[in-house]
Protein backbone atom coordinates (compact mmCIF):
# COMPACT_ATOMS: atom_id res chain seq x y z
CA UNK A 1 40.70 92.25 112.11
CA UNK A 2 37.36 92.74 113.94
CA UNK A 3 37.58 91.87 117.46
CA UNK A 4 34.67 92.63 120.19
CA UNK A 5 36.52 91.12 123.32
CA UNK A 6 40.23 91.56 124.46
CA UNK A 7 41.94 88.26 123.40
CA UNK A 8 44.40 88.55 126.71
CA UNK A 9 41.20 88.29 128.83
CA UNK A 10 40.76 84.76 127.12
CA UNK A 11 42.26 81.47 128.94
CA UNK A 12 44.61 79.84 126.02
CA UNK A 13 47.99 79.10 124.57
CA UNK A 14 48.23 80.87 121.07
CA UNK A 15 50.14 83.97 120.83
CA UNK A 16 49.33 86.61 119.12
CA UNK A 17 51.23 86.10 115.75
CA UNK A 18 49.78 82.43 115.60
CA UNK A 19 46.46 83.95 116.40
CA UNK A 20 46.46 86.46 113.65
CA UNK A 21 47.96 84.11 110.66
CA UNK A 22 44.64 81.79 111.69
CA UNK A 23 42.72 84.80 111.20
CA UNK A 24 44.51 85.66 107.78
CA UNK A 25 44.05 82.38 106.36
CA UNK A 26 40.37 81.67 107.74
CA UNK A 27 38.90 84.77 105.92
CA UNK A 28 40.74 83.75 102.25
CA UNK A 29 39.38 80.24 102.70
CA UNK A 30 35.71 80.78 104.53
CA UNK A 31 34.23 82.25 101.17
CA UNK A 32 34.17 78.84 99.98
CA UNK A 33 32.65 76.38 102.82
CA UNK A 34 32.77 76.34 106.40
CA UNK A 35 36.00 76.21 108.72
CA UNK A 36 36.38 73.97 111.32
CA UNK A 37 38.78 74.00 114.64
CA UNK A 38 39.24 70.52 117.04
CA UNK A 39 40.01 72.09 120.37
CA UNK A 40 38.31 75.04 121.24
CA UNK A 41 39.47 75.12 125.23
CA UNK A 42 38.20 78.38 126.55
CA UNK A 43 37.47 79.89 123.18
CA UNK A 44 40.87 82.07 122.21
CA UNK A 45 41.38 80.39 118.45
CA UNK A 46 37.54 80.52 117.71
CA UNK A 47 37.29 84.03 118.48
CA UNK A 48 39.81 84.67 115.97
CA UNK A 49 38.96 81.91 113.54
CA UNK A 50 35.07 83.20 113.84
CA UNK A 51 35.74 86.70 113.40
CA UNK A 52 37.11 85.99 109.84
CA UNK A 53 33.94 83.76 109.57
CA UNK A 54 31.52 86.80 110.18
CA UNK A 55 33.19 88.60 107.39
CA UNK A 56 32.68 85.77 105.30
CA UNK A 57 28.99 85.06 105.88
CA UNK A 58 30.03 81.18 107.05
CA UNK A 59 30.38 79.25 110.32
CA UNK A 60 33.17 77.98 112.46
CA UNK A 61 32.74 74.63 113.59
CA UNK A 62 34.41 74.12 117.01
CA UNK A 63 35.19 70.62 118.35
CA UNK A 64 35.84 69.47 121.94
CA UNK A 65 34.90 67.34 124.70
CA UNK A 66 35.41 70.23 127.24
CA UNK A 67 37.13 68.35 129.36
CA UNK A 68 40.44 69.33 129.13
CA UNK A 69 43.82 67.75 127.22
CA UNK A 70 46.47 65.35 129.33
CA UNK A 71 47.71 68.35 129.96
CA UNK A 72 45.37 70.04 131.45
CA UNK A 73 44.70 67.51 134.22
CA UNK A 74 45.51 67.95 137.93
CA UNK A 75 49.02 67.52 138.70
CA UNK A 76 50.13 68.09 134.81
CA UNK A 77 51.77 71.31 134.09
CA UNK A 78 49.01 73.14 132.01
CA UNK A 79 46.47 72.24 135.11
CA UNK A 80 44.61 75.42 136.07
CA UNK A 81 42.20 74.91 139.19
CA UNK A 82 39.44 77.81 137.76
CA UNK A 83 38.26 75.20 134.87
CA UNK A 84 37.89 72.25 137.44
CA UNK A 85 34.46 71.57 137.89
CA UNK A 86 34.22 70.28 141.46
CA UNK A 87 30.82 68.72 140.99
CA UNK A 88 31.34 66.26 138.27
CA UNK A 89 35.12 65.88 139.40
CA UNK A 90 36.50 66.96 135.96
CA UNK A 91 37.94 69.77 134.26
CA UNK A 92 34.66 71.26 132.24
CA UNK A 93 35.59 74.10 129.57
CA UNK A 94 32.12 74.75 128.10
CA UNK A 95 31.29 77.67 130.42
CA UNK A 96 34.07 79.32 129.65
CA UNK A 97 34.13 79.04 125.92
CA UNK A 98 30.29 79.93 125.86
CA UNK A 99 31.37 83.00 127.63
CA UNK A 100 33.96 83.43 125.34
CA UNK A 101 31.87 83.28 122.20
CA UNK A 102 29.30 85.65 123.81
CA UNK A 103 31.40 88.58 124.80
CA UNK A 104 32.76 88.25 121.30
CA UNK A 105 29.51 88.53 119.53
CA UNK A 106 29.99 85.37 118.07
CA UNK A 107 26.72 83.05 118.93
CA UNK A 108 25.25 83.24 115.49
CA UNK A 109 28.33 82.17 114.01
CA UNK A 110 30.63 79.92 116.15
CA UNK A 111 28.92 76.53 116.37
CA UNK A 112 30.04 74.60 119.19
CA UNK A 113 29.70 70.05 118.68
CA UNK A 114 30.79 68.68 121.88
CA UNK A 115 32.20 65.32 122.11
CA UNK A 116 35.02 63.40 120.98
CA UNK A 117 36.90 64.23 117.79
CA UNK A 118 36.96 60.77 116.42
CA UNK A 119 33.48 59.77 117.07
CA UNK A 120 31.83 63.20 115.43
CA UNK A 121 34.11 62.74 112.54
CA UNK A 122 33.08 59.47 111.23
CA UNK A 123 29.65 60.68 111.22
CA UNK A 124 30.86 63.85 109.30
CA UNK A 125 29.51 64.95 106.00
CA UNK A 126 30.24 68.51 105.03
CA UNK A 127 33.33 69.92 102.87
CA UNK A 128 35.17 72.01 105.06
CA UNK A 129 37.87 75.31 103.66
CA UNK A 130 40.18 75.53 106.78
CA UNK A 131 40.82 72.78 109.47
CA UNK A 132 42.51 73.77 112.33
CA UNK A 133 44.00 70.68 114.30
CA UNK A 134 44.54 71.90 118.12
CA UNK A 135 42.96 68.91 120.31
CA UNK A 136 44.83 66.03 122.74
CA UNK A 137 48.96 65.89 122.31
CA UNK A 138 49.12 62.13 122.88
CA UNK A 139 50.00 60.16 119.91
CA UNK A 140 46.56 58.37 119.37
CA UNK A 141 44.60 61.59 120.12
CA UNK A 142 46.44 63.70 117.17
CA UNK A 143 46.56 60.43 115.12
CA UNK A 144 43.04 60.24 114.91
CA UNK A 145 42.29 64.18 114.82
CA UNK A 146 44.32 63.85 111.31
CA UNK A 147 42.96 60.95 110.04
CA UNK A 148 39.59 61.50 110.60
CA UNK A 149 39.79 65.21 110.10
CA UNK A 150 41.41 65.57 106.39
CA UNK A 151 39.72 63.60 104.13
CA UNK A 152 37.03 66.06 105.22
CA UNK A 153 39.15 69.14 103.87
CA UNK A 154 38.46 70.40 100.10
CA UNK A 155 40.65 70.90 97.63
CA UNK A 156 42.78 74.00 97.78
CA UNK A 157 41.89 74.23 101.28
CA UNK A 158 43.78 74.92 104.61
CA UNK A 159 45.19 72.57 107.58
CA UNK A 160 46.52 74.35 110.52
CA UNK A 161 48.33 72.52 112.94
CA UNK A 162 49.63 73.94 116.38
CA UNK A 163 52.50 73.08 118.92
CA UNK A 164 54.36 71.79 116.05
CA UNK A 165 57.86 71.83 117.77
CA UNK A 166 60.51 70.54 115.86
CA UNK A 167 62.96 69.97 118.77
CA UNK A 168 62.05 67.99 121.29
CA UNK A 169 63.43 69.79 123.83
CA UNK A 170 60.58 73.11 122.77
CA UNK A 171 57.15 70.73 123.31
CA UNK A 172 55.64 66.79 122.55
CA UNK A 173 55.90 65.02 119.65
CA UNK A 174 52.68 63.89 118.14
CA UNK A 175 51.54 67.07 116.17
CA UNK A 176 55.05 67.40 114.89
CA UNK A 177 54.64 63.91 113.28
CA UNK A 178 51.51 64.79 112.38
CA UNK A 179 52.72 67.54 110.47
CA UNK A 180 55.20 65.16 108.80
CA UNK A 181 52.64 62.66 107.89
CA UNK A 182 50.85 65.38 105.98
CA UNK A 183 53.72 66.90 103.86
CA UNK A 184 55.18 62.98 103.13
CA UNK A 185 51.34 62.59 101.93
CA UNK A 186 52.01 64.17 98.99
CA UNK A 187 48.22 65.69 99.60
CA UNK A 188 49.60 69.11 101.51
CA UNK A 189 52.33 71.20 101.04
CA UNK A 190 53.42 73.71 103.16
CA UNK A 191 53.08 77.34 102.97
CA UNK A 192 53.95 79.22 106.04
CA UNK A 193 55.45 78.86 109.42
CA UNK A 194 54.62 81.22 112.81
CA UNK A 195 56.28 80.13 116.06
CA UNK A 196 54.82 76.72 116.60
CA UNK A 197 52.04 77.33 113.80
CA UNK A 198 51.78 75.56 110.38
CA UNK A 199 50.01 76.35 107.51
CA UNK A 200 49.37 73.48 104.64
CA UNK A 201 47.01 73.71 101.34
CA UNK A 202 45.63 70.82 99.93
CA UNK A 203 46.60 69.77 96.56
């Protein structure tokens, strides 16, 4: 694994393990169409995703609104007061995943599409290898990451899904149903499991 830019200098949530298994799994699947991430935050998962990306001659598509989960509002526990943009009265995380991409030597190759999941994915055309689902926690937001997301993913491709906590007690819900939704499909079946991490292929 190539990497121009310390990963613990990057703002995120995705350890290390999680980090590298998306970095594993984009560079077997990139040879055969483009990847694609929803939730690119300050940049951490992209750098990793896109470095596999370079090696495969392909792009990493990286979708997000910038403007920060539920989570990451004020007053919510994942708030943090550098990404609030005092001007426009909103969390903006553009700046920092530009910077991101830059100091990783990744502008030719990560592609960021901002704006909401569900409205760039209707208007979506394009096969995509790996799909990494990473965006909003509430139940409509991951809802309509998956359903609007998958039918986009080829054949023998990969779906990644994150925070998928089993307990209730470890995290929220909705990317843990998620998950179930796609293995009771009968479309995915899983192949590995890192911390919170999932990996499925598509039959």
């Amino acid at each position: 694994m190539k990497l121009k830019i310390d990963p613990t200098e990057i703002k995120g949530f995705l350890a290390h393990e999680e980090a590298a298994l998306l970095y594993k799994m984009a560079l077997e699947c990139a040879p055969r169409g483009p990847c694609l991430e929803i939730g690119g935050y300050c940049g951490k998962s992209a750098t990793y995703i896109g470095a596999a990306c370079v090696e495969a001659d392909e792009i990493l598509f990286s979708i997000d609104h910038h403007r920060g989960s539920e989570e990451n509002q004020p007053g919510w526990e994942y708030f943090d007061p550098e990404v609030w943009d005092e001007a426009a009265g909103a969390v903006d995380t553009l700046p920092f995943f530009r910077d991101t991409i830059r100091r990783a030597g990744l502008e030719d190759t990560v592609v960021p599409v901002v704006g909401r999941s569900i409205d760039i994915a209707k208007r979506w055309h394009t096969p995509l290898s790996f799909l990494f689902i990473d965006g909003g926690h509430t139940m409509e937001h991951a809802l309509n990451d998956y359903r609007g997301w998958t039918p986009h993913l080829m054949p023998g491709g990969v779906l990644a899904i994150h925070d998928v906590f089993p307990d209730p007690a470890d995290g929220g819900r909705p990317p843990y149903e998620i998950y179930q939704r796609a293995v009771a499909s009968g479309l995915f079946v899983e192949e590995q499991a890192v911390l919170s991490l999932r990996i499925l292929r598509r039959l």
